[in-house]
PDB file of N, CA and C in Angstrom:
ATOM      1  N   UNK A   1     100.379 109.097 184.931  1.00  0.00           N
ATOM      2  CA  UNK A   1      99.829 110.414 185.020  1.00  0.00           C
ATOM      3  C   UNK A   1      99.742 110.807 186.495  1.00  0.00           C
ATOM      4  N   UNK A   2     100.131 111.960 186.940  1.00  0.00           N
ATOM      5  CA  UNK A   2     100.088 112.221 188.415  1.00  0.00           C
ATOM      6  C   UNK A   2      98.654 113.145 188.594  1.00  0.00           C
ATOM      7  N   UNK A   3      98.689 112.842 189.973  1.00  0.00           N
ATOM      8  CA  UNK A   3      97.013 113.504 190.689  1.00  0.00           C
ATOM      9  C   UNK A   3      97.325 114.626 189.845  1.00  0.00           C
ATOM     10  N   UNK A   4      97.997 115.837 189.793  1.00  0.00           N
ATOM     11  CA  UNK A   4      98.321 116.999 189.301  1.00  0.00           C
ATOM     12  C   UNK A   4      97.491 117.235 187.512  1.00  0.00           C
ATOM     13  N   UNK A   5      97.910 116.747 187.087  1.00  0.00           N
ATOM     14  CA  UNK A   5      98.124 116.435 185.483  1.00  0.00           C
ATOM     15  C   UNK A   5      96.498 115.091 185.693  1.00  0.00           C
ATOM     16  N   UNK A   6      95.744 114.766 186.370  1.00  0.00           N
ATOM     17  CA  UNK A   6      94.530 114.359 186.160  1.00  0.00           C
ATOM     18  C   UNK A   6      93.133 115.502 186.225  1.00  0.00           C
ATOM     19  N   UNK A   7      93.679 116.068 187.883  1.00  0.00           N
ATOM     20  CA  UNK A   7      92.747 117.281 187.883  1.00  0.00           C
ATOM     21  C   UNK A   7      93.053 118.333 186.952  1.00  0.00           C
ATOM     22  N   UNK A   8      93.883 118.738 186.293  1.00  0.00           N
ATOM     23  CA  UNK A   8      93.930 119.787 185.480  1.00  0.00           C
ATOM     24  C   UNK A   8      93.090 119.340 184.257  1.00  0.00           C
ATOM     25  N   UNK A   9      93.369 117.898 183.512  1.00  0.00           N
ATOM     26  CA  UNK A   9      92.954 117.943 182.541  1.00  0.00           C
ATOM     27  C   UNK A   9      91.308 117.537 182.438  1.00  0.00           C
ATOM     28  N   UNK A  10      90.613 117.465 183.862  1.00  0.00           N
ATOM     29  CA  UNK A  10      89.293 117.454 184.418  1.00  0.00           C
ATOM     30  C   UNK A  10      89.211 118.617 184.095  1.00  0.00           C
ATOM     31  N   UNK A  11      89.392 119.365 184.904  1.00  0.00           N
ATOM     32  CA  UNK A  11      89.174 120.297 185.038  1.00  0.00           C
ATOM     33  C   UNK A  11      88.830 121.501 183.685  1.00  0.00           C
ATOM     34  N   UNK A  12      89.795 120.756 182.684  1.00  0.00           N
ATOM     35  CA  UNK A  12      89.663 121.675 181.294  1.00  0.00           C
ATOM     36  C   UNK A  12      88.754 120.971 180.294  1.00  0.00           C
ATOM     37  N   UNK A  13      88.443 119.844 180.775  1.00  0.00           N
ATOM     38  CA  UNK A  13      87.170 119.200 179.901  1.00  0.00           C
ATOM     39  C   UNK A  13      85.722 119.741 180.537  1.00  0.00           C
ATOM     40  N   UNK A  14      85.539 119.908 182.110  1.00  0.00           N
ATOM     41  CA  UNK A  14      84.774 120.916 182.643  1.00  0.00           C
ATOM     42  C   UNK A  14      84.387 121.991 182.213  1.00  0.00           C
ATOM     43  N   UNK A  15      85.284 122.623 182.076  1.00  0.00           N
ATOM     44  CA  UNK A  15      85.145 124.115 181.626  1.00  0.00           C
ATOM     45  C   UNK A  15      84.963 123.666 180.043  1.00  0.00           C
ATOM     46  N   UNK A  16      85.558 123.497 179.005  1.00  0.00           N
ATOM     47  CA  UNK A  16      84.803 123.188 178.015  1.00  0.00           C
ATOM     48  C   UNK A  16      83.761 123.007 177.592  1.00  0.00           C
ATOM     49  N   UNK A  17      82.641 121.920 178.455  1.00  0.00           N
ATOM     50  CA  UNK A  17      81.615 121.860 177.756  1.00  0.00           C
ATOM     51  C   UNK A  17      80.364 121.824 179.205  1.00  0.00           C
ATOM     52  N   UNK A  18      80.848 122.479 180.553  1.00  0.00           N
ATOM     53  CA  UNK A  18      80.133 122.724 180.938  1.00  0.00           C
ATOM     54  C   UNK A  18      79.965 124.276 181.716  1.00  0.00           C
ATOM     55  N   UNK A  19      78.432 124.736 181.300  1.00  0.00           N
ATOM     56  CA  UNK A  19      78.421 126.313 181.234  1.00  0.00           C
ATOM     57  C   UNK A  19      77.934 127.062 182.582  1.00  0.00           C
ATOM     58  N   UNK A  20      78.117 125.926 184.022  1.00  0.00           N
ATOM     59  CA  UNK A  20      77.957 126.329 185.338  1.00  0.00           C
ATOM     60  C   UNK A  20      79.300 125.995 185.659  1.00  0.00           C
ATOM     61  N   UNK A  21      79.996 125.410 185.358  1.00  0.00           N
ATOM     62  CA  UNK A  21      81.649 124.993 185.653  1.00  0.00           C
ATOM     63  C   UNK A  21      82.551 126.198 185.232  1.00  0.00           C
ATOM     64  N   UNK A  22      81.908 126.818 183.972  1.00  0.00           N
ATOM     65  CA  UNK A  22      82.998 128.100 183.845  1.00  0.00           C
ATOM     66  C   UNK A  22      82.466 129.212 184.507  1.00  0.00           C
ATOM     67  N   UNK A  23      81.386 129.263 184.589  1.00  0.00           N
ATOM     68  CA  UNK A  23      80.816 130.448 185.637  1.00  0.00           C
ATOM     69  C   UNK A  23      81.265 130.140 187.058  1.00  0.00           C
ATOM     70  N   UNK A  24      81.699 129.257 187.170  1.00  0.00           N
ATOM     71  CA  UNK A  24      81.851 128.980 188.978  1.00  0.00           C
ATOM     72  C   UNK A  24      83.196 129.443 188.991  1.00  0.00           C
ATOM     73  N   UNK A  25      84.157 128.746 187.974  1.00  0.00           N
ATOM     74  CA  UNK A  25      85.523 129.390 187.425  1.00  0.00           C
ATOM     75  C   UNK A  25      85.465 130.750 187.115  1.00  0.00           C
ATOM     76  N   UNK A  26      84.945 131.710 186.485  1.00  0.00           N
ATOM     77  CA  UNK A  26      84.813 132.892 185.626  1.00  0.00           C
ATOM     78  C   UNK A  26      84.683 133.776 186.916  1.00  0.00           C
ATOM     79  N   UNK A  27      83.243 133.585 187.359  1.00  0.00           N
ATOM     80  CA  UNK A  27      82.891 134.765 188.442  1.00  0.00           C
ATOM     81  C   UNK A  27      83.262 134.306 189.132  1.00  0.00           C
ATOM     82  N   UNK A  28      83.215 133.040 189.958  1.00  0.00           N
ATOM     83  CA  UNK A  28      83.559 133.304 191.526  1.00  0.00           C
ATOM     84  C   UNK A  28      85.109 132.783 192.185  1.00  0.00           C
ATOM     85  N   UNK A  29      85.472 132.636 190.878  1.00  0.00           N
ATOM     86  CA  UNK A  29      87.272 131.878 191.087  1.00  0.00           C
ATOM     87  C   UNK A  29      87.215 130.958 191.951  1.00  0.00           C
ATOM     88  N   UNK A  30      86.011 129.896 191.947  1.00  0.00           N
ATOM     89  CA  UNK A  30      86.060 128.679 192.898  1.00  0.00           C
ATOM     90  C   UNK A  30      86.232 127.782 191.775  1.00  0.00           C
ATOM     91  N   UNK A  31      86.710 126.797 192.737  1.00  0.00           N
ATOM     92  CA  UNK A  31      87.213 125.247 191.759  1.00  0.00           C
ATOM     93  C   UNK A  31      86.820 124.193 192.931  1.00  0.00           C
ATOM     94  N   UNK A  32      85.934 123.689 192.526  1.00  0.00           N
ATOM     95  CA  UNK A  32      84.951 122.722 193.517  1.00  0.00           C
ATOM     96  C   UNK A  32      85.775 120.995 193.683  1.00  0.00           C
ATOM     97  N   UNK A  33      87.018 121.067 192.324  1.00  0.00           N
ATOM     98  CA  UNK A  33      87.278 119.535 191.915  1.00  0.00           C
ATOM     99  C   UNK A  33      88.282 119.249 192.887  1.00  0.00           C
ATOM    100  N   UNK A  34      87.711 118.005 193.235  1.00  0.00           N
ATOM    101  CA  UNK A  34      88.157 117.142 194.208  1.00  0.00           C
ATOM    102  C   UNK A  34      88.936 115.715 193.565  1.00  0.00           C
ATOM    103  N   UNK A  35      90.359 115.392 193.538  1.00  0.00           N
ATOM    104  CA  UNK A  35      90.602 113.798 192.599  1.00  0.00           C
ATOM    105  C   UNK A  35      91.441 113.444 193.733  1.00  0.00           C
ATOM    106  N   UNK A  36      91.068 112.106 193.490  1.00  0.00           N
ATOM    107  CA  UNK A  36      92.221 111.228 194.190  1.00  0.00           C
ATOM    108  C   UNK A  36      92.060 110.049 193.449  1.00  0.00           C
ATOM    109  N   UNK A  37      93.112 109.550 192.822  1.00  0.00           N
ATOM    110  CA  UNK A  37      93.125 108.201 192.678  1.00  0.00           C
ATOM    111  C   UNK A  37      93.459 106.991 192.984  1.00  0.00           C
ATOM    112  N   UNK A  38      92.590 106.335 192.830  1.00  0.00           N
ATOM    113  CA  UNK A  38      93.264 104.698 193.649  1.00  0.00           C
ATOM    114  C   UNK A  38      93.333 103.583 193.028  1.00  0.00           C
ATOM    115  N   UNK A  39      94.133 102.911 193.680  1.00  0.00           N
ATOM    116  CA  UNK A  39      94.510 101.847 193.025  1.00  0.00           C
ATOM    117  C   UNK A  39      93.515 101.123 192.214  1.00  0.00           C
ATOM    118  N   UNK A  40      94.318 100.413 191.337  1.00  0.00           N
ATOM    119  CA  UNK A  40      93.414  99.369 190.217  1.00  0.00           C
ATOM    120  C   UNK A  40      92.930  98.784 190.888  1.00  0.00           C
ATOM    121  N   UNK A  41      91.266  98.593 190.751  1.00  0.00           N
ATOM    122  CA  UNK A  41      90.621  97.220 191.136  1.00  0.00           C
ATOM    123  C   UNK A  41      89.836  97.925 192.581  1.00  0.00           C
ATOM    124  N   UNK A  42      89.796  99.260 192.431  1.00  0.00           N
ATOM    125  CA  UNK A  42      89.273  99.497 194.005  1.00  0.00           C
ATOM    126  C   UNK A  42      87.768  99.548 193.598  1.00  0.00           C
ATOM    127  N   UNK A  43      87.458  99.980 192.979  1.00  0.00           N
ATOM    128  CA  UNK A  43      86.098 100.060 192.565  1.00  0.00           C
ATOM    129  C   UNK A  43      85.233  98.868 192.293  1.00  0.00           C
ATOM    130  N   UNK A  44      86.012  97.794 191.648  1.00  0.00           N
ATOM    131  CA  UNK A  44      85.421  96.690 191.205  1.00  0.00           C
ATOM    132  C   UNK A  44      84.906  95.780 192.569  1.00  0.00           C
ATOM    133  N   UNK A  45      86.275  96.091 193.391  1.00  0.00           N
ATOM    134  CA  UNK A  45      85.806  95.624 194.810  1.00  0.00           C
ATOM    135  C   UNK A  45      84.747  96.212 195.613  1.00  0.00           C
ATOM    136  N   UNK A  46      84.568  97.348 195.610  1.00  0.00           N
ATOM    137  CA  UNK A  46      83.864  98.267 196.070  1.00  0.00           C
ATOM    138  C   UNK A  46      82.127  97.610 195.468  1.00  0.00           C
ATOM    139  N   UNK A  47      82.194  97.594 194.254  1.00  0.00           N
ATOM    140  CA  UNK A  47      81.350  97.042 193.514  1.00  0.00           C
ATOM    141  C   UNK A  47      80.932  95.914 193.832  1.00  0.00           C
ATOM    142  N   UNK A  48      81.678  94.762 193.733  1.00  0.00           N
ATOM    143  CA  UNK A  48      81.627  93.369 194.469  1.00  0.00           C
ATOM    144  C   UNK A  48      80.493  93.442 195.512  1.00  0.00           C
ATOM    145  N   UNK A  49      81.470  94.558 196.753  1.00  0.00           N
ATOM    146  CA  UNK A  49      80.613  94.025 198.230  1.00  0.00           C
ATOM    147  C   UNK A  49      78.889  94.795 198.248  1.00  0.00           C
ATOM    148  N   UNK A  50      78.506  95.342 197.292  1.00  0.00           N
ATOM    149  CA  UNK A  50      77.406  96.183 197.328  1.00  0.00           C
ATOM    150  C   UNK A  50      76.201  94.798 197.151  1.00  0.00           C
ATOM    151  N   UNK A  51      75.375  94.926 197.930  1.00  0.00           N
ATOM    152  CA  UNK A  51      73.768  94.468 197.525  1.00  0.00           C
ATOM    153  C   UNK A  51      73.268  94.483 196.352  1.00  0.00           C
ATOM    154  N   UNK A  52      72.383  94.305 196.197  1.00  0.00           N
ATOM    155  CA  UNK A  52      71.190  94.946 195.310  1.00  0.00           C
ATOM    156  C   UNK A  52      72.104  95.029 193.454  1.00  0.00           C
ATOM    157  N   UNK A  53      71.511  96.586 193.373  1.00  0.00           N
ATOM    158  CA  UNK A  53      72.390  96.619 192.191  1.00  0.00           C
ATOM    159  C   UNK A  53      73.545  97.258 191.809  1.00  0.00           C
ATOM    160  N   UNK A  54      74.948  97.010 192.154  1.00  0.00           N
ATOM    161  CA  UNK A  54      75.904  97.992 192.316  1.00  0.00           C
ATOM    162  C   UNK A  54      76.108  99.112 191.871  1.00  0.00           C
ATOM    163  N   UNK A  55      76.463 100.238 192.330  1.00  0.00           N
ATOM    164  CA  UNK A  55      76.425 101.530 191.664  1.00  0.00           C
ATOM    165  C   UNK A  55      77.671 102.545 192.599  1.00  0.00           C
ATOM    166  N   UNK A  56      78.362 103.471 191.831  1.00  0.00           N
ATOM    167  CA  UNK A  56      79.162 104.283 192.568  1.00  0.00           C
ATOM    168  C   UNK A  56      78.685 105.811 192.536  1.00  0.00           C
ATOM    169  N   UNK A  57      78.188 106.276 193.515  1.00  0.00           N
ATOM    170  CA  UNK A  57      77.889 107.361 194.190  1.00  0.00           C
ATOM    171  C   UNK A  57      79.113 108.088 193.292  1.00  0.00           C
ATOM    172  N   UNK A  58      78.650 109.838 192.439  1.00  0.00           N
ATOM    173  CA  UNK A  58      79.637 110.268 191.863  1.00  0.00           C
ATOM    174  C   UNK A  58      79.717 111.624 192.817  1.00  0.00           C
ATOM    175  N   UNK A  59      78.471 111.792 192.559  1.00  0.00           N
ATOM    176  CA  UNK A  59      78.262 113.636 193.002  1.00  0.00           C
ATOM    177  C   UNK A  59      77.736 113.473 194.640  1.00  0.00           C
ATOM    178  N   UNK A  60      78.035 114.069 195.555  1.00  0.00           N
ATOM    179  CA  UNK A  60      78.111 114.229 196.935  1.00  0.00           C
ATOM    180  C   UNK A  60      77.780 112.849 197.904  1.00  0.00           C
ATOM    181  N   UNK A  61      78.956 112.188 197.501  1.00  0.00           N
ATOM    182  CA  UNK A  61      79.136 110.598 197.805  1.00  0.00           C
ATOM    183  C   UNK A  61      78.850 110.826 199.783  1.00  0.00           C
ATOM    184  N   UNK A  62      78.494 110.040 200.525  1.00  0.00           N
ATOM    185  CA  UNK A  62      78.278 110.036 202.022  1.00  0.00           C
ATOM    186  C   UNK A  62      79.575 109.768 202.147  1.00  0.00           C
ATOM    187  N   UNK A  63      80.027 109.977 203.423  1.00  0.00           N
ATOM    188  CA  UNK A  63      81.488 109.678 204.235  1.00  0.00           C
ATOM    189  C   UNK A  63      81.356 108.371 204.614  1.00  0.00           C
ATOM    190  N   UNK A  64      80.280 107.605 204.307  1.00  0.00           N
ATOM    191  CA  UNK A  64      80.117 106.360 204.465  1.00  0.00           C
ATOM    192  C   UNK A  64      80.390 105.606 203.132  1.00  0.00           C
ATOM    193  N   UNK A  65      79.783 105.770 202.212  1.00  0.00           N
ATOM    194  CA  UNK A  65      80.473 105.209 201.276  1.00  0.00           C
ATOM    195  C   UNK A  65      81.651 105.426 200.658  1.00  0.00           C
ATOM    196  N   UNK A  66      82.092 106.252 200.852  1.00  0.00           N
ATOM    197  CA  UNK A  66      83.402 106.853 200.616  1.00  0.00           C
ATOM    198  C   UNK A  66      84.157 106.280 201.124  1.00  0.00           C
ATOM    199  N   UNK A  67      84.138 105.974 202.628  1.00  0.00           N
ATOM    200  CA  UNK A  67      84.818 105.216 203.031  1.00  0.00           C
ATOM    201  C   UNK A  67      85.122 103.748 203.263  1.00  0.00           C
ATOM    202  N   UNK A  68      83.910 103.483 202.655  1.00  0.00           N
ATOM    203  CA  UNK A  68      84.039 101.649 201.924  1.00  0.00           C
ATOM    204  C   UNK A  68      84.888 101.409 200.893  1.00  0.00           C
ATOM    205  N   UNK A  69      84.519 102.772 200.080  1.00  0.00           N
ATOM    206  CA  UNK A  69      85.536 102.906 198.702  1.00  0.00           C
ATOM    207  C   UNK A  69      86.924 102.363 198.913  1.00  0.00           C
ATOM    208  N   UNK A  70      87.315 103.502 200.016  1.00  0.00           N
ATOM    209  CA  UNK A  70      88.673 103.914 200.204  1.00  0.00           C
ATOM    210  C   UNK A  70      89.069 102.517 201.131  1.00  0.00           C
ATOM    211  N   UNK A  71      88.434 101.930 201.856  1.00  0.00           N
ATOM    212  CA  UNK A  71      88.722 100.918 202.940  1.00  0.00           C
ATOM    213  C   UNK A  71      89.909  99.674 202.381  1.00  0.00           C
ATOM    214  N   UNK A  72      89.193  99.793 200.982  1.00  0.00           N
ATOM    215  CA  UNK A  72      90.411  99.010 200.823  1.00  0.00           C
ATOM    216  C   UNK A  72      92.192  99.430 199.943  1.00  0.00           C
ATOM    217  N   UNK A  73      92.278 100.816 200.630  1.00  0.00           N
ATOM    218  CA  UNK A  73      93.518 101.160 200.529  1.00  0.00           C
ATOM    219  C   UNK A  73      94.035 101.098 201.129  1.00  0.00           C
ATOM    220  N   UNK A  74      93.853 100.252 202.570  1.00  0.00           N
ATOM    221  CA  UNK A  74      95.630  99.792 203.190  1.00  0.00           C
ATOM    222  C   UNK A  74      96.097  98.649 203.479  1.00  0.00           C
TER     223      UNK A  74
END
C-alpha cells in the first residue's frame, strides 16, 4: 500500500465517523493528516528503549520523541 492510498483511506474513515474531522474538511477545507510510514519493527524498538511503561505519543507527539521514533530509520 503506498503513503498515498494510506492517507486517503485515513482520511475517509475520519470523516466517517468523526464529526470535527468533517467540519474541519466541510468548512474550512483543511486536512490536518500527517502519515508516514516506517519500517516494520520501528515501534517495537521505539517501545523497547522507553522506561517506565511504554507508550507511543499519537496526537501532538514532541520533536523529541518523534525523533527517537524515527532514529532508527537509517
Amino acid at each position: 500500500m503506498t503513503l498515498e492510498e494510506v492517507a486517503e483511506r485515513a482520511d475517509a474513515r475520519l470523516f466517517e465517523f468523526d464529526k470535527d474531522w468533517k467540519d474541519l474538511k466541510n468548512f474550512l477545507k483543511y486536512n490536518p493528516l500527517r502519515v508516514r510510514l516506517l519500517p516494520r519493527g520501528s515501534f517495537s524498538r521505539y517501545l523497547a528503549s522507553q522506561k517506565g511503561l511504554p507508550k507511543v505519543e499519537r496526537v501532538e507527539m514532541s520533536d523529541d520523541h518523534l525523533g527517537r521514533l524515527l532514529s532508527g530509520l537509517n
